[in-house]
Protein backbone atom coordinates (compact mmCIF):
# COMPACT_ATOMS: atom_id res chain seq x y z
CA UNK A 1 30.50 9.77 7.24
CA UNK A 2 33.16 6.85 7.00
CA UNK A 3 36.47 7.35 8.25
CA UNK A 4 38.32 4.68 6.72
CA UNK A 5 42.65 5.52 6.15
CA UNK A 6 43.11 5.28 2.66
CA UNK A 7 45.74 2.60 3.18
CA UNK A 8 43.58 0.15 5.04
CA UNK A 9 44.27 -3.17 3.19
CA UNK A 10 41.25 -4.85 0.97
CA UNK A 11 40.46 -7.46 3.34
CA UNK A 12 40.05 -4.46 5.92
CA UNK A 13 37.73 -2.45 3.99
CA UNK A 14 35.89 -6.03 3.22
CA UNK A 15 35.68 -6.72 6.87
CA UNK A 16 34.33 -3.45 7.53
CA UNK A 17 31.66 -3.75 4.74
CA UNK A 18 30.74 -7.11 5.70
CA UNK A 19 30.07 -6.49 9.59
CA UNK A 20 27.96 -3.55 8.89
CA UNK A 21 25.80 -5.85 6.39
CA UNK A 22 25.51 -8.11 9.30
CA UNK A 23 24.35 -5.53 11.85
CA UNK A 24 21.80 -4.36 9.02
CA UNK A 25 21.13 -7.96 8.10
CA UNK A 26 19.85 -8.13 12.06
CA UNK A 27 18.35 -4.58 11.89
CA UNK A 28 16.43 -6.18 8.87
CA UNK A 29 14.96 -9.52 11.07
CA UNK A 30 13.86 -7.27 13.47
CA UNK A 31 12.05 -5.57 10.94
CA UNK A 32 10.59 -8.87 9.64
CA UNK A 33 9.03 -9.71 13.09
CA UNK A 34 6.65 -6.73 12.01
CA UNK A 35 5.76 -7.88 8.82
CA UNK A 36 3.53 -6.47 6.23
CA UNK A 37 1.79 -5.24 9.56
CA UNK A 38 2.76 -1.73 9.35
CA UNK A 39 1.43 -1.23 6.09
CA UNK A 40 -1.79 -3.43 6.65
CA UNK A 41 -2.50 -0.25 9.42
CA UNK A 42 -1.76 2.54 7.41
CA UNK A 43 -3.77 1.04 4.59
CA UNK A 44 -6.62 0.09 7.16
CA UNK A 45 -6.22 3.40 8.74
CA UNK A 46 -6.54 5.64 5.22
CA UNK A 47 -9.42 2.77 4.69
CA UNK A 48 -11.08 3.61 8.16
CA UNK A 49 -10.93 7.38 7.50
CA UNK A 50 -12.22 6.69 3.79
CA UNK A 51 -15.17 4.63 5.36
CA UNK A 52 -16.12 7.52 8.31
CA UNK A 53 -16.21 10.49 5.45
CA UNK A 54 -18.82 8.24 3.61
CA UNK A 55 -20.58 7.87 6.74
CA UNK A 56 -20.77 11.51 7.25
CA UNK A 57 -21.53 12.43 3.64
CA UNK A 58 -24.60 9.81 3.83
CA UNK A 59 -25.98 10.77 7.11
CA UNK A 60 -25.86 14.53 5.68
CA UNK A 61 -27.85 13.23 2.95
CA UNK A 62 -30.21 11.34 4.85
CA UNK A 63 -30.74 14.66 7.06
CA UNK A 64 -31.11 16.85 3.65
CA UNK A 65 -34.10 14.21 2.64
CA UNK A 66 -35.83 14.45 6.17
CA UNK A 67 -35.72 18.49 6.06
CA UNK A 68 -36.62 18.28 2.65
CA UNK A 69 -39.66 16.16 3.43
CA UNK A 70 -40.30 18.67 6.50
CA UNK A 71 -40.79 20.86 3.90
CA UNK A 72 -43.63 19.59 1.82
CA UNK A 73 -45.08 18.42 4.97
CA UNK A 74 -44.75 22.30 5.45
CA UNK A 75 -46.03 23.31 2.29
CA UNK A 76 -48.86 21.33 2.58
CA UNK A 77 -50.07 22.60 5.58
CA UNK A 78 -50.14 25.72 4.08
CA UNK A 79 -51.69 24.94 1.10
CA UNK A 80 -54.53 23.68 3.33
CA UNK A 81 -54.95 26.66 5.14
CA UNK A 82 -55.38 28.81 2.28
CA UNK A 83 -57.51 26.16 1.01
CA UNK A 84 -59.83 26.78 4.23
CA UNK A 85 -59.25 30.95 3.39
CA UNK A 86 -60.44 30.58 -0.28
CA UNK A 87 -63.58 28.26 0.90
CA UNK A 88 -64.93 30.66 3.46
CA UNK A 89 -63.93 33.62 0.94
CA UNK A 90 -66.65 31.89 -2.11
CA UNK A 91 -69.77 32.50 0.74
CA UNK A 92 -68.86 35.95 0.25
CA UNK A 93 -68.37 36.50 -3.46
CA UNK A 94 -69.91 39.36 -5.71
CA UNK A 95 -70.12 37.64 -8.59
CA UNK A 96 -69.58 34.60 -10.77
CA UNK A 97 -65.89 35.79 -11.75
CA UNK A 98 -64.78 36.67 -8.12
CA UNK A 99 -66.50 32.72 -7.58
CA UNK A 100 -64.67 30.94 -10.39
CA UNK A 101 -60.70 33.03 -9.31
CA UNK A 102 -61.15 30.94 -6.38
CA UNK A 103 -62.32 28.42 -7.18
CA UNK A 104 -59.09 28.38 -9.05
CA UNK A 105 -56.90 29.00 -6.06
CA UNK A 106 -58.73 25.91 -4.76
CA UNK A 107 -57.98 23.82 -7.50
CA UNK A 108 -54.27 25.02 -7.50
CA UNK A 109 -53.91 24.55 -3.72
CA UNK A 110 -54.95 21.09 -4.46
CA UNK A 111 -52.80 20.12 -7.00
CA UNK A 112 -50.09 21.79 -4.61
CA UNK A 113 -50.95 19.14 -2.16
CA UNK A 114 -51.06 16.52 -4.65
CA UNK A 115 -47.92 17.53 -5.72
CA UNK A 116 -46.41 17.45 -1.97
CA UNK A 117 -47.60 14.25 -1.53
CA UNK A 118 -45.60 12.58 -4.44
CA UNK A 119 -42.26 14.64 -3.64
CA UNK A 120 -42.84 13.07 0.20
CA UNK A 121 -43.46 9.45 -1.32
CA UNK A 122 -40.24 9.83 -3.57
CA UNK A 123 -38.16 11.00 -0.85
CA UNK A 124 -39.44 8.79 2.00
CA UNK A 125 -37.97 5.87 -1.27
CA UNK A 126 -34.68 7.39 -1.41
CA UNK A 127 -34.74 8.02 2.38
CA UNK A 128 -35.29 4.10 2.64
CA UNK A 129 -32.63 3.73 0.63
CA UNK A 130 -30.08 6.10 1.92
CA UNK A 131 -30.65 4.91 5.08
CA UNK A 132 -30.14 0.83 4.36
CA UNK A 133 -26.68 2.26 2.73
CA UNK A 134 -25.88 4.25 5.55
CA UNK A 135 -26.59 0.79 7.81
CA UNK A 136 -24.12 -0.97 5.19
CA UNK A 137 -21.76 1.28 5.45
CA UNK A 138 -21.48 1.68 9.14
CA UNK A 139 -21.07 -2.03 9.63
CA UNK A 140 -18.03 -2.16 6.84
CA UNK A 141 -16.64 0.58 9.01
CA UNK A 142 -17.19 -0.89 12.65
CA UNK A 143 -15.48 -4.33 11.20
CA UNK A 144 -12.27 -2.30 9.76
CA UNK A 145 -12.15 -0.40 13.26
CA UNK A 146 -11.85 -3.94 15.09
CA UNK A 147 -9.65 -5.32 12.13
CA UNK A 148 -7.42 -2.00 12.87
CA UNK A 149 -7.51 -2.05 16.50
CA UNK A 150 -6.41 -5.23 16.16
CA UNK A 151 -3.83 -5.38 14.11
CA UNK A 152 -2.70 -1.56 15.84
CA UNK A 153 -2.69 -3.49 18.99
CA UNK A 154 -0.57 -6.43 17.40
CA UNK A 155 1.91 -4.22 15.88
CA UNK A 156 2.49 -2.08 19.24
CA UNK A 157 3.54 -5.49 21.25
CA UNK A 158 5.70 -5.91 18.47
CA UNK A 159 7.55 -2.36 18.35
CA UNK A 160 7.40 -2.87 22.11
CA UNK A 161 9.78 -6.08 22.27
CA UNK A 162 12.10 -4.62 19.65
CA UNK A 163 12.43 -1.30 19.74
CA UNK A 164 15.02 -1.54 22.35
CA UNK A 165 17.17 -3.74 20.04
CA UNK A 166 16.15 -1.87 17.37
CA UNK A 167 17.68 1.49 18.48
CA UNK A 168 20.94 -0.42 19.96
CA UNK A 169 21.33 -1.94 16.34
CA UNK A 170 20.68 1.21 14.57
CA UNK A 171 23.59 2.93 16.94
CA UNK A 172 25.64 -0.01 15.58
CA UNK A 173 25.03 0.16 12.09
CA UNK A 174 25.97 4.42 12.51
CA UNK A 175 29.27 2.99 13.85
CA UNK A 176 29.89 0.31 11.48
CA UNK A 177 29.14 3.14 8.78
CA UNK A 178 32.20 5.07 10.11
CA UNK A 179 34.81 2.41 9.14
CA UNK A 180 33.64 1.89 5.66
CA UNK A 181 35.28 3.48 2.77
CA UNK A 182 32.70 6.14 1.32
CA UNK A 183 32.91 4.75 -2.09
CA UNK A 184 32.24 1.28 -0.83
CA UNK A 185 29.74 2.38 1.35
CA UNK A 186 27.80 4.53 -1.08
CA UNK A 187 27.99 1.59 -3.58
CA UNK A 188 27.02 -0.81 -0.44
CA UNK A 189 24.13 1.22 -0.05
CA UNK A 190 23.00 1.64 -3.43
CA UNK A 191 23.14 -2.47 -3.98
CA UNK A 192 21.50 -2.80 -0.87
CA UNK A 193 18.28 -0.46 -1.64
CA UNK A 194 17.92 -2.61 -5.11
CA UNK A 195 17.13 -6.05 -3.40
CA UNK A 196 13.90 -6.76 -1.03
CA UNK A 197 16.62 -8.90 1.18
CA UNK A 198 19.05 -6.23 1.55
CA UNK A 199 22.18 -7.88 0.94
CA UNK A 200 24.63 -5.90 -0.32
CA UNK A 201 27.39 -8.59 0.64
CA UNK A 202 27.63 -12.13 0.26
CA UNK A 203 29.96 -15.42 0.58
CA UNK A 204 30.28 -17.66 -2.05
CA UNK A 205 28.67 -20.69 -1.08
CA UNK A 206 28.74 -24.27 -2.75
CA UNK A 207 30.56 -21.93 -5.43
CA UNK A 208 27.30 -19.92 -5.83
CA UNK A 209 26.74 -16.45 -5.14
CA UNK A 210 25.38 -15.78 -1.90
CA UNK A 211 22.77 -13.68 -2.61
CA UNK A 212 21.62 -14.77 -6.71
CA UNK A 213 23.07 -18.41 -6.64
CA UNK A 214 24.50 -18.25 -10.00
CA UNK A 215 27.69 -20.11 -10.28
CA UNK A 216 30.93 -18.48 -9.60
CA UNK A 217 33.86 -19.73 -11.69
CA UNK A 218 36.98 -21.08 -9.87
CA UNK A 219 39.13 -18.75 -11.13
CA UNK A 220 37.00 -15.88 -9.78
CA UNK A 221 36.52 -18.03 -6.48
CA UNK A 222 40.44 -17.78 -6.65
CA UNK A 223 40.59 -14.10 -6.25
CA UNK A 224 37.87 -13.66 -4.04
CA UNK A 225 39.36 -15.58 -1.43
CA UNK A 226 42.54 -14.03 -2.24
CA UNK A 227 40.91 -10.21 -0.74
CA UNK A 228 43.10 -8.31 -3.33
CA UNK A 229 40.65 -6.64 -4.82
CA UNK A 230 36.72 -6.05 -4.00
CA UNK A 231 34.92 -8.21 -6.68
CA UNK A 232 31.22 -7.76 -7.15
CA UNK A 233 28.73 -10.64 -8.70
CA UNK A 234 28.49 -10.39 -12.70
CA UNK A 235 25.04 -11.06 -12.32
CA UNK A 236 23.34 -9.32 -9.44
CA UNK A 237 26.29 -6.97 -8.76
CA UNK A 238 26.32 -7.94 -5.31
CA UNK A 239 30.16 -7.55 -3.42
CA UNK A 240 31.34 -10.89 -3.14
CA UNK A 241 33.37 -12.46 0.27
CA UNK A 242 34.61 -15.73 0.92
CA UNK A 243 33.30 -18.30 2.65
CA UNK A 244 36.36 -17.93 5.40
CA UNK A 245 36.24 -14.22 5.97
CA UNK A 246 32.15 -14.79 6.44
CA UNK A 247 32.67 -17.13 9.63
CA UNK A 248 35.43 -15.00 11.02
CA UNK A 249 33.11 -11.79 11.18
CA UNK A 250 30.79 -12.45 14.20
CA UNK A 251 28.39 -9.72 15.52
């Protein structure tokens, strides 16, 4: 929450503005040292996990074909056995009707093996199959694990080296926070979160705005540099220092 007396002067609430956008402006470099890299993980992580639950969902499969194949191999057996029952049950038949029922039973025993025997050549296709895009798939996943790892490792170093800094800069920032005026700091923040950069304050440089480079009229350059009033960029809406005030706030 800032703290700022209401009777601090312009140039003091500028000053104030302007050294916590430098502190964030640092915050922000250290941040660039990462890169895109923390996003590259979490979208290689989510990737990684995307990649393992097709894994799992294909070797199910694969194990659904081989029991399903167990069970013809099953069923054929079977079919077989009764075949044997039915042949040794025609030496003893009665008659020519009891003879031709089995007979039947035969026949349809057959066909049941017949029958097996295609469902097992099908399956043992898709299992060839299945089993080629389970091989694909593993490999696309092994090479994202050692792209993640990698990058993982990368981005630890990184967080490593700065996150001392980091935390020291962030404790600054907290401070600087404290001597802005909360109207200027809540419309510091809100400019800020609208550009990629984060500049929320800029000098006017080569009579340019710092932070669009559109030309700022001399007149306006007048009053700027005056500090009598906080003046914000007709074009990008940026808060506008000059050049002199800039230099004179070192962090």
């Amino acid at each position: 929450m800032a703290t700022v007396a209401k009777d601090f002067s312009i140039e003091d609430k500028l000053k104030a503005v302007l050294t916590l956008q430098k502190i964030d402006s640092k915050n922000d470099e250290l941040k660039t040292l990462k890169g895109e890299l923390p996003i590259e993980v979490n979208d290689l992580e989510d990737e990684v996990e995307g990649l393992q639950k097709r894994v799992n969902n294909v070797t199910g499969e694969i194990t659904s074909i081989n029991e399903y194949i167990q069970s013809k191999e099953e069923a054929k057996k079977d079919a077989a056995e009764l075949i044997k029952k039915y042949e040794k049950q025609q030496d003893n038949v009665k008659n020519s009707r009891e003879f031709e029922a089995i007979t039947k039973e035969i026949e349809n025993q057959e066909l049941e093996i017949k029958l097996s025997d295609k469902h097992i050549k099908d399956a043992k296709v898709r299992l060839q199959e299945t089993q080629y895009t389970l091989q694909q798939a593993e490999e696309i996943l092994d090479n994202k694990k050692e792209i993640l790892s990698a990058k993982a490792l990368e981005l630890s170093k990184i967080v490593k080296e700065t996150e001392k800094d980091e935390k020291e800069i962030s404790k600054q920032s907290d401070h600087a926070k404290e001597k802005v005026e909360e109207r200027l700091l809540q419309a510091y923040e809100r400019i800020r979160s609208s550009y990629r950069n984060g500049l929320a304050v800029v000098p006017v440089l080569r009579d340019s705005c710092g932070g669009c480079y559109n030309i700022i009229p001399p007149q306006r350059q007048a009053e700027i540099h005056q500090r009598k009033k906080i003046i914000v960029c007709e074009h990008c809406g940026r808060i506008l220092v000059d050049n002199d005030l800039n230099d004179s706030v070192n962090i």
